[in-house]
N, C-alpha and C. Protein backbone atom coordinates (compact mmCIF):
# COMPACT_ATOMS: atom_id res chain seq x y z
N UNK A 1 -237.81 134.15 161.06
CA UNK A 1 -238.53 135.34 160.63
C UNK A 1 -239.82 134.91 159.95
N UNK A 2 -240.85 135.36 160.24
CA UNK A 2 -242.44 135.42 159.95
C UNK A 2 -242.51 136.71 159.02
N UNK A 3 -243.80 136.68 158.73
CA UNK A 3 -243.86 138.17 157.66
C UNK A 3 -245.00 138.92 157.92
N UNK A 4 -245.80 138.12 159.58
CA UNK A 4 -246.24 139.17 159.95
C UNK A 4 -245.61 140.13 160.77
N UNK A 5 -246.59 141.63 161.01
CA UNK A 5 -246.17 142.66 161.99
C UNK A 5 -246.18 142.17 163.93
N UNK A 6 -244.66 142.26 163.56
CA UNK A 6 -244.88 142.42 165.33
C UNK A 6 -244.92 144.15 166.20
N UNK A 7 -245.80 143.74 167.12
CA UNK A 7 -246.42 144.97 168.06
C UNK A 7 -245.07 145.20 169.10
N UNK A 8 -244.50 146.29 168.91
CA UNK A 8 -243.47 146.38 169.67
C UNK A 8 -243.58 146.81 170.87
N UNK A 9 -245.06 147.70 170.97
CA UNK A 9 -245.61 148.48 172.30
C UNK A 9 -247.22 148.63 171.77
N UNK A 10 -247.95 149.64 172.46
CA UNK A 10 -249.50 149.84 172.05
C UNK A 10 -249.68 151.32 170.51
N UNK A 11 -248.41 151.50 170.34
CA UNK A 11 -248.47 152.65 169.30
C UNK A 11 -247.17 151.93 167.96
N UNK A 12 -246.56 150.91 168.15
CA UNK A 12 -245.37 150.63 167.25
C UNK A 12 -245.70 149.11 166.79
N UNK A 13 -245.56 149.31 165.22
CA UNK A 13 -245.99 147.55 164.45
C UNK A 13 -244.14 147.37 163.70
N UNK A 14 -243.78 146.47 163.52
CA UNK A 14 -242.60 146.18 162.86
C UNK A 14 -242.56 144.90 161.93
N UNK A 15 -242.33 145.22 160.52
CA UNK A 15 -242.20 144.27 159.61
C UNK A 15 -240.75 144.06 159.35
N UNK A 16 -240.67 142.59 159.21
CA UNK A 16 -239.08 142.24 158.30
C UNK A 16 -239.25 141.49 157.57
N UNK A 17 -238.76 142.01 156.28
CA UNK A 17 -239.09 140.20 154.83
C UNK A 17 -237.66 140.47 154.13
N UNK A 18 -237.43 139.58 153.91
CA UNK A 18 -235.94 139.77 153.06
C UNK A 18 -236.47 139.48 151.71
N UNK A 19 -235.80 140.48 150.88
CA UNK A 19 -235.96 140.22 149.33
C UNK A 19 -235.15 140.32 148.65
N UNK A 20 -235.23 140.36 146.80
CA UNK A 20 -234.18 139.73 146.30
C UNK A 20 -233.59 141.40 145.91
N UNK A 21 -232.48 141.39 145.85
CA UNK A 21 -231.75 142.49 145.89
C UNK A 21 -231.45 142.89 144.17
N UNK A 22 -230.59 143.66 144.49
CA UNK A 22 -229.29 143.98 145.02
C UNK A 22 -230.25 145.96 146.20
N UNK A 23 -229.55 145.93 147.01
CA UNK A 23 -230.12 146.91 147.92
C UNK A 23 -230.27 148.54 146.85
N UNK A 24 -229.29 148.39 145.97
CA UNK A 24 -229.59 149.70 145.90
C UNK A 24 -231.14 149.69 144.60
N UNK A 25 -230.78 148.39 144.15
CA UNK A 25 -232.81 148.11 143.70
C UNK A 25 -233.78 148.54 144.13
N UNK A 26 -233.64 147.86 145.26
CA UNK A 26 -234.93 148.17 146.84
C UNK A 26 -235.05 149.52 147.33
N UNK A 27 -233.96 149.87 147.23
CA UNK A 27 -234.12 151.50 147.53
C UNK A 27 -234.67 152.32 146.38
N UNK A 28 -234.73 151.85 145.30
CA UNK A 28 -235.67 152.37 144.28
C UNK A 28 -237.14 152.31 144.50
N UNK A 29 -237.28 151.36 144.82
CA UNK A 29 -238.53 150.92 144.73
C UNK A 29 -239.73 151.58 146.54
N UNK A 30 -238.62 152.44 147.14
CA UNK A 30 -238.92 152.86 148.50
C UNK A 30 -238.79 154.04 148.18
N UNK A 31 -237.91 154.65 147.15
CA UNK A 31 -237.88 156.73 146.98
C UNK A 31 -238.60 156.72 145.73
N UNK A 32 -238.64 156.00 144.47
CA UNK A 32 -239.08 156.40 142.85
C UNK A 32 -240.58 156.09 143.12
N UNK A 33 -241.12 157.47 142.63
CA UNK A 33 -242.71 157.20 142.55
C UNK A 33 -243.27 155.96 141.82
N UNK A 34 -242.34 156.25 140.47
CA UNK A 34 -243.03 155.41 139.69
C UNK A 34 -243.23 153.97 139.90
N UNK A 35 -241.80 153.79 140.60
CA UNK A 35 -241.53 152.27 141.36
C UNK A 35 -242.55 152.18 142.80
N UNK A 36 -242.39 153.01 143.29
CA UNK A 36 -243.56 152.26 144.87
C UNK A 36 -244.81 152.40 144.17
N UNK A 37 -245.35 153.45 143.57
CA UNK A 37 -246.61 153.56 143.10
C UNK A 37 -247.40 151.89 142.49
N UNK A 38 -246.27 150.81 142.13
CA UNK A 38 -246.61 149.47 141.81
C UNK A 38 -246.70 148.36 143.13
N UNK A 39 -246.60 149.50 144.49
CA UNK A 39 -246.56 147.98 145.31
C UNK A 39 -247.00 149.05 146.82
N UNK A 40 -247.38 150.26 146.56
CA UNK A 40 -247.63 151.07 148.34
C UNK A 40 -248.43 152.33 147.21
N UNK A 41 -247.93 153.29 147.04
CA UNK A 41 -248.14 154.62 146.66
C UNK A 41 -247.30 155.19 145.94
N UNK A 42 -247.61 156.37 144.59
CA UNK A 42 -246.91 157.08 144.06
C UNK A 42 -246.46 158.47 144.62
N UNK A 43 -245.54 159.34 144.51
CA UNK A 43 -245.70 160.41 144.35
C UNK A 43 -244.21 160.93 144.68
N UNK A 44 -243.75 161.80 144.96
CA UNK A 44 -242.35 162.11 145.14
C UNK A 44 -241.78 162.20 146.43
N UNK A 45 -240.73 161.92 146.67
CA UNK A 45 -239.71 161.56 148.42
C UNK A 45 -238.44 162.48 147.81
N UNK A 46 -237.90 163.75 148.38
CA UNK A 46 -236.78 164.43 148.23
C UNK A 46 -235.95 163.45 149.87
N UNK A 47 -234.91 163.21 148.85
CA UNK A 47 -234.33 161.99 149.89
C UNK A 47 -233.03 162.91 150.35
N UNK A 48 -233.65 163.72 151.07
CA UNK A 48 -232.66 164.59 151.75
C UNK A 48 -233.19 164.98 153.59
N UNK A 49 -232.59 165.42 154.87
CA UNK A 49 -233.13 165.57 155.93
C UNK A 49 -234.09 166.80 155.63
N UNK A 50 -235.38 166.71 155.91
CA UNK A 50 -236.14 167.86 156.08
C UNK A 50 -236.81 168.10 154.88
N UNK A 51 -236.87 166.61 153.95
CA UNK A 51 -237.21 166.93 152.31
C UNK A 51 -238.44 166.47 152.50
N UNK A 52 -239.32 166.44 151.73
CA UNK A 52 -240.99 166.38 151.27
C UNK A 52 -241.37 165.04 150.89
N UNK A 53 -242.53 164.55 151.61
CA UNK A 53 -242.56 163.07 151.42
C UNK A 53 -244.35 163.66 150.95
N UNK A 54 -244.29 163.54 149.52
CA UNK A 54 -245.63 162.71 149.03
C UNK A 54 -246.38 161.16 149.08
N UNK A 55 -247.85 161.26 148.84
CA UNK A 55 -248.14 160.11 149.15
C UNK A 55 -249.16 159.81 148.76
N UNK A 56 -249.42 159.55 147.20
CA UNK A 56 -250.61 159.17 146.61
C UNK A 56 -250.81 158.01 146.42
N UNK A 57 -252.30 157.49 147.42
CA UNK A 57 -252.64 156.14 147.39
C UNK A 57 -253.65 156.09 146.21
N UNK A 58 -253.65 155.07 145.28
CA UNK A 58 -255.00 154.82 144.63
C UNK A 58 -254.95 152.58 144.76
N UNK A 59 -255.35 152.65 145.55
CA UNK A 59 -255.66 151.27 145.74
C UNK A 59 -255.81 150.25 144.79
N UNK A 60 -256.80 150.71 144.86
CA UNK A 60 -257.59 150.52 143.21
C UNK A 60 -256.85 149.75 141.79
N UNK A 61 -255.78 150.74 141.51
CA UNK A 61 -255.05 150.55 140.61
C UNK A 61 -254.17 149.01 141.15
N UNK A 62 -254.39 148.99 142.52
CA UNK A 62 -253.53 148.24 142.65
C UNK A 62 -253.72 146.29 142.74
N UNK A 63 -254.85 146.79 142.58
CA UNK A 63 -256.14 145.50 142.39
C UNK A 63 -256.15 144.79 141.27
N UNK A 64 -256.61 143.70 140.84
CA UNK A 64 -256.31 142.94 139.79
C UNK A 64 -257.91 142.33 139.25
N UNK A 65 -257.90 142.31 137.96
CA UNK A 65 -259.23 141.16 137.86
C UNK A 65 -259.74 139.97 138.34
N UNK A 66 -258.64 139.11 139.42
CA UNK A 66 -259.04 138.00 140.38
C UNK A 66 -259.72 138.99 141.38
N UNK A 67 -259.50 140.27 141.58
CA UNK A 67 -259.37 140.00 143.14
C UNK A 67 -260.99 140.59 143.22
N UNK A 68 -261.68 140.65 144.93
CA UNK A 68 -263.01 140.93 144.84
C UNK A 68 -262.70 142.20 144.57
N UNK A 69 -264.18 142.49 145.22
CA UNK A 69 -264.32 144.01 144.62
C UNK A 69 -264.25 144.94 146.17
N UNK A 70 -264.03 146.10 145.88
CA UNK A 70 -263.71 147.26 147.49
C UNK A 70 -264.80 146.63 148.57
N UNK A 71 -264.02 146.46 149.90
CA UNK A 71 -264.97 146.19 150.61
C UNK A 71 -265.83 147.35 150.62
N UNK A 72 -267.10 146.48 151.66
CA UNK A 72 -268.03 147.54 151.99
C UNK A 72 -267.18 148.44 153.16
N UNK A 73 -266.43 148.37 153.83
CA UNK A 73 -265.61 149.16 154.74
C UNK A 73 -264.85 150.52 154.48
N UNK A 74 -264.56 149.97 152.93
CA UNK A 74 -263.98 151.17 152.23
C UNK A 74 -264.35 152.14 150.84
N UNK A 75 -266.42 151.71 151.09
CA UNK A 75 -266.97 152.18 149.56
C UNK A 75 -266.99 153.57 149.94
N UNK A 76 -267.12 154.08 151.20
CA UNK A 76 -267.67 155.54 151.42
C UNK A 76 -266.03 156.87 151.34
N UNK A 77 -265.19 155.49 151.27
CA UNK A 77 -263.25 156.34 151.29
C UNK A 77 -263.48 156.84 150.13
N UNK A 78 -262.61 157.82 149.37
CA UNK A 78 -262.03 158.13 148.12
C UNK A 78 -261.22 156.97 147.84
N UNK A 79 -261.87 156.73 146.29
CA UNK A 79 -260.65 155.87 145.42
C UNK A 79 -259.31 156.04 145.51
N UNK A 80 -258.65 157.68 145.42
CA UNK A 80 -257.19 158.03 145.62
C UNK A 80 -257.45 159.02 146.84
N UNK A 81 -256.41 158.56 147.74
CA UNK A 81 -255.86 159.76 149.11
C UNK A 81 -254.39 159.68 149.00
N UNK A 82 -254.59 161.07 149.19
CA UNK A 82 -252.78 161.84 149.56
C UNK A 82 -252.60 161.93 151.22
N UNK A 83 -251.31 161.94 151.34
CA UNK A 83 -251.13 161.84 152.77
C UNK A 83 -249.65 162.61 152.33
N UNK A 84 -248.72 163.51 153.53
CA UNK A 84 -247.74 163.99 153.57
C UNK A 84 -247.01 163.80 154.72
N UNK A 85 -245.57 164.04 154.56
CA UNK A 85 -244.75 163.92 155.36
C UNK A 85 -242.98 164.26 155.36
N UNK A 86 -242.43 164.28 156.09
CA UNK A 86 -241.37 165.52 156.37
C UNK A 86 -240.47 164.07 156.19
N UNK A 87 -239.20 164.26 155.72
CA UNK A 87 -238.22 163.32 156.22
C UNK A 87 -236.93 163.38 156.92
N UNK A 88 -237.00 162.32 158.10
CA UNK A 88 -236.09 163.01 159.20
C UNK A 88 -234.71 162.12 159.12
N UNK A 89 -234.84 161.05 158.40
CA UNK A 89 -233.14 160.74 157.94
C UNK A 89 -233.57 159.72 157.06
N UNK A 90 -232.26 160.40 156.56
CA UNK A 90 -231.75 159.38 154.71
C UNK A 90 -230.51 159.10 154.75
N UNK A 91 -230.30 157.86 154.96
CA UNK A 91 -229.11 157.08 154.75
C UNK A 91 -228.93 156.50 153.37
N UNK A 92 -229.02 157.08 152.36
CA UNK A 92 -229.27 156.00 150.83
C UNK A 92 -227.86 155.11 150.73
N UNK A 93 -227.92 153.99 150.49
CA UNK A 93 -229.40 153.13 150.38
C UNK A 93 -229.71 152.58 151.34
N UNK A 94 -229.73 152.80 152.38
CA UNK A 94 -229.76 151.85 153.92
C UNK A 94 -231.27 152.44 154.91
N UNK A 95 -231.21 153.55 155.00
CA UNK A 95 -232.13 154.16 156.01
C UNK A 95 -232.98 155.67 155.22
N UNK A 96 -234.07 155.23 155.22
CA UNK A 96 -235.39 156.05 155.00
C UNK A 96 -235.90 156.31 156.37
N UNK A 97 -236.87 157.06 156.63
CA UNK A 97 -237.63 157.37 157.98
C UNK A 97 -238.22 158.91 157.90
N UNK A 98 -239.64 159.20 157.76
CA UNK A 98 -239.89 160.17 157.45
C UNK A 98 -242.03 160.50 158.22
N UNK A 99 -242.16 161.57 158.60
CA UNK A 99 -243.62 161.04 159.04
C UNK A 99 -244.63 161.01 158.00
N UNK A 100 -245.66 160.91 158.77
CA UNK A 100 -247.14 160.61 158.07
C UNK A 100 -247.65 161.20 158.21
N UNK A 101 -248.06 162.33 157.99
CA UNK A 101 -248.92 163.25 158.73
C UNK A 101 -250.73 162.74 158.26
N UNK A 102 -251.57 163.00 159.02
CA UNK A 102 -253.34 162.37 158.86
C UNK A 102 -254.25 163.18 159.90
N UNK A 103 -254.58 164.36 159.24
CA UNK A 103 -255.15 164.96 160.03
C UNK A 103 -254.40 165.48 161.03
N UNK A 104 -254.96 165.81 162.15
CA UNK A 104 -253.79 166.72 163.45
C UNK A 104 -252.68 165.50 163.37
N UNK A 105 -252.67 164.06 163.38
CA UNK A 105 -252.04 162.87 163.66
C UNK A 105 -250.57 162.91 162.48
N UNK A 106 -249.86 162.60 162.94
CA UNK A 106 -248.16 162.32 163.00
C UNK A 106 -247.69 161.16 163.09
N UNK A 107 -247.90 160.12 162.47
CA UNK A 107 -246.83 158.58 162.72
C UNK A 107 -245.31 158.74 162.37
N UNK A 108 -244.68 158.09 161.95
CA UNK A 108 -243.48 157.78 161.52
C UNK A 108 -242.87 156.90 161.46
N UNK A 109 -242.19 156.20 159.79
CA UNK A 109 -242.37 155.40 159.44
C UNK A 109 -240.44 155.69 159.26
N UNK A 110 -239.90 153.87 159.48
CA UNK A 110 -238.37 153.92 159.36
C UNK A 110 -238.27 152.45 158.57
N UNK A 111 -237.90 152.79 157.05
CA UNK A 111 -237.77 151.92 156.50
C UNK A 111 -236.13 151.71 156.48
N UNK A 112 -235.18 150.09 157.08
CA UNK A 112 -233.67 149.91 157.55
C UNK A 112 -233.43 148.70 156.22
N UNK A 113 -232.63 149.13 155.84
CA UNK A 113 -232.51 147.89 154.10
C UNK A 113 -231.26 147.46 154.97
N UNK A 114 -230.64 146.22 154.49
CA UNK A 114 -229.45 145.34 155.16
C UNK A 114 -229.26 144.49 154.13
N UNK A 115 -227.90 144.92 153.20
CA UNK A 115 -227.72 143.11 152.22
C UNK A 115 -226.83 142.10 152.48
N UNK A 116 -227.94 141.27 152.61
CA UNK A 116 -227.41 139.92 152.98
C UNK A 116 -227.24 139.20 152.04
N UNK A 117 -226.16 138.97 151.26
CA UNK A 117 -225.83 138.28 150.09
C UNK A 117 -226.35 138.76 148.81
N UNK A 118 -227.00 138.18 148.34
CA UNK A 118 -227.89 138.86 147.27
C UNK A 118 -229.45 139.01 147.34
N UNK A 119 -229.51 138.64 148.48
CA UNK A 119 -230.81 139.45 149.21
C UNK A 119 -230.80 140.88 149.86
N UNK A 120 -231.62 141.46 150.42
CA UNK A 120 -231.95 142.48 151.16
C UNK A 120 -233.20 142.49 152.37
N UNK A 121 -232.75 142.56 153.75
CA UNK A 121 -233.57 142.57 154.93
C UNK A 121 -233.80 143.80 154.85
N UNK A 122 -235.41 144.17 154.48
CA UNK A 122 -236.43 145.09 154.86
C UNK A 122 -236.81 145.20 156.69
N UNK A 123 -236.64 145.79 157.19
CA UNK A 123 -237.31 146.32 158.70
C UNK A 123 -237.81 147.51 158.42
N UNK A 124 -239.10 147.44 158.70
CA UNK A 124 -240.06 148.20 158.69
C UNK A 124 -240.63 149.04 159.52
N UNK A 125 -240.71 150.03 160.50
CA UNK A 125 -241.24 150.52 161.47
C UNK A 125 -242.23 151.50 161.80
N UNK A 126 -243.40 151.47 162.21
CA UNK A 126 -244.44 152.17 161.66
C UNK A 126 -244.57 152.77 163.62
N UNK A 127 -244.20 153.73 164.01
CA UNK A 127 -244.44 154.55 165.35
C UNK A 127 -245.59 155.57 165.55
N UNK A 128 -246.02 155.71 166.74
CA UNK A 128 -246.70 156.79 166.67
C UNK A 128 -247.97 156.35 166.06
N UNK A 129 -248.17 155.26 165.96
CA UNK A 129 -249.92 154.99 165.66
C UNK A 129 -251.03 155.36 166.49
N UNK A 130 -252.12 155.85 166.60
CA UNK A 130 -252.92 157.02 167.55
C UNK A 130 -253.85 155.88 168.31
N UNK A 131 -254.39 154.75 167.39
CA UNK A 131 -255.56 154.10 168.66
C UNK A 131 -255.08 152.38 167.73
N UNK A 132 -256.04 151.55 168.67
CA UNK A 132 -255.60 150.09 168.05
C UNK A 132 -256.63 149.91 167.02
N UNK A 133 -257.41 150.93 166.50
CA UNK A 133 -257.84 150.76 165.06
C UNK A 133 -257.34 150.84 164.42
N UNK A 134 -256.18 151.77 164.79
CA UNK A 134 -255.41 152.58 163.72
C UNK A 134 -254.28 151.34 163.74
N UNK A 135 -253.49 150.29 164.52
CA UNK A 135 -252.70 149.75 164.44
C UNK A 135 -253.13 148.55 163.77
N UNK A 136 -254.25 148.22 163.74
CA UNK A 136 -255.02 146.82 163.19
C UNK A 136 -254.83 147.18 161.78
N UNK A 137 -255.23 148.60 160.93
CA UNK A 137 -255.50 149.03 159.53
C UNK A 137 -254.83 149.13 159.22
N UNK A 138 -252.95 149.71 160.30
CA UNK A 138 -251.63 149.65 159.36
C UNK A 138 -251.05 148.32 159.49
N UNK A 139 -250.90 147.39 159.94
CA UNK A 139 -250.65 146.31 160.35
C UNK A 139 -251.50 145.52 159.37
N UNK A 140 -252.59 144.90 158.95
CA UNK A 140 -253.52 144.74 157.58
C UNK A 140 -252.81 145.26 156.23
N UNK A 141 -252.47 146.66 156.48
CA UNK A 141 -252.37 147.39 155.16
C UNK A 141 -250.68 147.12 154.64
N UNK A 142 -250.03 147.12 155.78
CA UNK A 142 -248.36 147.01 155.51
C UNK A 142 -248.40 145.62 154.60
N UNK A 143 -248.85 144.72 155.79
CA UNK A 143 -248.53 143.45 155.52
C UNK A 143 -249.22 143.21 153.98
N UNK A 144 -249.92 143.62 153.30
CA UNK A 144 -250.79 143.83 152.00
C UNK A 144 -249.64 144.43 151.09
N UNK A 145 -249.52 145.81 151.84
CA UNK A 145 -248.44 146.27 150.38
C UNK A 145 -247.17 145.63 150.38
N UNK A 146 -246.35 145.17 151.62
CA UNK A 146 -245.32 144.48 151.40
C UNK A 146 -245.29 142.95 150.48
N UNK A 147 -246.36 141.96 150.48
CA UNK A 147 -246.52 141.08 150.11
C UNK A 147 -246.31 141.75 148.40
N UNK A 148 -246.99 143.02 147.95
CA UNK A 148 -247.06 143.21 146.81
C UNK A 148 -245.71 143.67 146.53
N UNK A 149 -244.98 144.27 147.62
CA UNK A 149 -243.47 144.56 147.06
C UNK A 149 -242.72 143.48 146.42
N UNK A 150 -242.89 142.21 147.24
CA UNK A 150 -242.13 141.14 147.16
C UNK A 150 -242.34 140.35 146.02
N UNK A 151 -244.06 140.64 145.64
CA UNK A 151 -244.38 140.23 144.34
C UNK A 151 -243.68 141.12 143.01
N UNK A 152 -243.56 142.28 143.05
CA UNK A 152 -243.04 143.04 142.04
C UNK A 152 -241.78 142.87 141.69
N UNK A 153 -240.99 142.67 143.13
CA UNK A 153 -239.30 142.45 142.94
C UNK A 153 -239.03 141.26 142.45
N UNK A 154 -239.74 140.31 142.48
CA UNK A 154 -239.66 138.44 142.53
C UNK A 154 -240.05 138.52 140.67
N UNK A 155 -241.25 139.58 140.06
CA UNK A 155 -241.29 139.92 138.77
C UNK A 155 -242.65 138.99 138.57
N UNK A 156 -243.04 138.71 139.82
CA UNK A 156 -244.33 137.68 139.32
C UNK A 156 -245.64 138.68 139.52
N UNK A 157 -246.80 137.70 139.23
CA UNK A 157 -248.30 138.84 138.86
C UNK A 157 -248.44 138.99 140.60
N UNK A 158 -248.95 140.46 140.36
CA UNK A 158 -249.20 140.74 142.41
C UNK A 158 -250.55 139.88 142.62
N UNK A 159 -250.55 139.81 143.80
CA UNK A 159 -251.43 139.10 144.54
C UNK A 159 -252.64 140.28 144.51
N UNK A 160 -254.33 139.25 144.37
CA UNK A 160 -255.53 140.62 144.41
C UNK A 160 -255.37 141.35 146.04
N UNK A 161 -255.40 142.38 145.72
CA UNK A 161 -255.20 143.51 146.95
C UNK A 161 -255.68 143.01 148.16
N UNK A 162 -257.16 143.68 147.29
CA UNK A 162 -258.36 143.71 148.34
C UNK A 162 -258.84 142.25 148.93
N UNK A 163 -258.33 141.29 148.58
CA UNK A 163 -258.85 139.96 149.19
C UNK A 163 -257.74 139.92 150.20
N UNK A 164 -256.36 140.40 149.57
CA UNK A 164 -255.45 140.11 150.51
C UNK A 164 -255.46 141.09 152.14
N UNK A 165 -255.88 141.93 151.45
CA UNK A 165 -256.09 143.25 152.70
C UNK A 165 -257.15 142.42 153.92
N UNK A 166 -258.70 142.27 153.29
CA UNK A 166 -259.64 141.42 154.08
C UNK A 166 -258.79 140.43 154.74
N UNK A 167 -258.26 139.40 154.27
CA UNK A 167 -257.46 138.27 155.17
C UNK A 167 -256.42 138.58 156.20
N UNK A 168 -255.81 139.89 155.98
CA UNK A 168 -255.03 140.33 156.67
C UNK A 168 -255.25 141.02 158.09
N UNK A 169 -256.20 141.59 157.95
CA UNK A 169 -256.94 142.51 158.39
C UNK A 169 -257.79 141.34 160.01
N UNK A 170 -258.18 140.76 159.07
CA UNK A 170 -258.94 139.47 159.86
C UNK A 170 -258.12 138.72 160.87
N UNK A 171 -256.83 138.44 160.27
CA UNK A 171 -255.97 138.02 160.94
C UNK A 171 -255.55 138.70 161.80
N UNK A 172 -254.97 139.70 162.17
CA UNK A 172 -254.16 140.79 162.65
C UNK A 172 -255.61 141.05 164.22
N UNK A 173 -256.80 141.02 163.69
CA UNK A 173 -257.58 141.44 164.61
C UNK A 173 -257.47 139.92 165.46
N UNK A 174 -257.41 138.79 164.92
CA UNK A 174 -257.00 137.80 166.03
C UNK A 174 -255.55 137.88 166.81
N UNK A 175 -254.86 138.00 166.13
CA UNK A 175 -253.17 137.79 166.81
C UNK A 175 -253.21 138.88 167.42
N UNK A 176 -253.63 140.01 167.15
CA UNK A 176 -253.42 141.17 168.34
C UNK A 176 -254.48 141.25 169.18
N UNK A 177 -255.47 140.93 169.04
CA UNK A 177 -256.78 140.58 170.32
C UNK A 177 -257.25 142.01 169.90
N UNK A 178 -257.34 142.01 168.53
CA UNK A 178 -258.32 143.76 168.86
C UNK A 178 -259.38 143.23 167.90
N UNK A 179 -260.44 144.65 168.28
CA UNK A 179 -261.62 144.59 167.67
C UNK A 179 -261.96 145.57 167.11
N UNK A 180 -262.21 145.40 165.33
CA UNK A 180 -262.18 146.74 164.55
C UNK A 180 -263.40 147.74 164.89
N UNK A 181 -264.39 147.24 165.76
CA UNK A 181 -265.22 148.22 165.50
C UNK A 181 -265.24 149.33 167.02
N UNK A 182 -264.57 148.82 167.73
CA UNK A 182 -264.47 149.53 168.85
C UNK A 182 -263.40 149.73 169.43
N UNK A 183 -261.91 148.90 168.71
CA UNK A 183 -260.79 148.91 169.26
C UNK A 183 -260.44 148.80 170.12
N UNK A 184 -261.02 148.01 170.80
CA UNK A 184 -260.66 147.70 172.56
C UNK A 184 -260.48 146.14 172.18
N UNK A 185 -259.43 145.61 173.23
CA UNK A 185 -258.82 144.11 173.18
C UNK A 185 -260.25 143.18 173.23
N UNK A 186 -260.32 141.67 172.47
CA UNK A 186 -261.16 140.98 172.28
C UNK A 186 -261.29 140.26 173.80
């Protein structure tokens, strides 16, 4: 197992990292605002079928005094965006999966926890991505906030965001042969 995203088709990215448990931890840190808000986004998940998935990003916050400063790619974004989404099964503590809604656009995201000893296998599944810009920026962005999950659970200082995002980002446009500014294969 690697800890980058593999491309499962032209619309589906999939992450797996095992971390340190105990699972029903990890599942905190995937429904409690206050807990993801330190490693993805805050806001509230009713962890029921058909319950309300908030989704307040502030990046920003999530940045450190090493790290650079917002790219130029993302000075013209808002500092904080909300995003919403419906949730279509809750297995607690095992299975999350709920969409994304972004404009007319709909992804859907299936987070599968598994404990393996006193670890926990994260599988990640991000469907329904609309173009290969859009798969390059979640694929960049996952692999960014997961690294910071792993930093939060492990209890050590997170890694700077935004440097990590750039490297990621960079990368991802080589291993998948895309090109951010036009999204067509390199």
């Amino acid at each position: 197992m690697n800890d980058y995203g593999e491309l499962l088709d032209e619309t589906t990215v999939r992450f797996e990292r095992l971390l340190p448990g105990p699972i029903e931890r990890v599942w905190s840190y995937l429904t409690e605002s206050d807990k993801r808000a330190q490693w993805l986004c805050g806001g509230d998940v009713e962890t029921i079928a058909d319950g309300h998935v908030d989704m307040h990003f502030h990046n920003v916050s999530l940045s450190s005094a090493e790290d650079i400063p917002r790219p130029e790619k993302y000075k013209d974004m808002p500092e904080k965006m909300s995003f919403e989404g419906k949730v279509i099964r809750c297995e607690p503590p095992r299975v999350l999966e709920h969409t994304w809604e972004f404009d007319d656009e709909s992804s859907l995201v299936c987070y599968e926890l598994t404990a393996e000893g006193d670890k926990v296998r994260l599988v990640l599944t991000h469907r329904r991505l609309d173009s290969k810009d859009t798969v390059l920026s979640v694929s960049g962005g996952w692999h960014t906030h997961l690294n910071l999950l792993v930093d939060v659970l492990e209890g050590s200082q997170p890694r700077p965001f935004y440097k990590m995002q750039q490297q990621f980002v960079s990368e991802y446009e080589e291993r998948l042969g895309l090109n951010p500014v036009t999204g067509d294969g390199a």
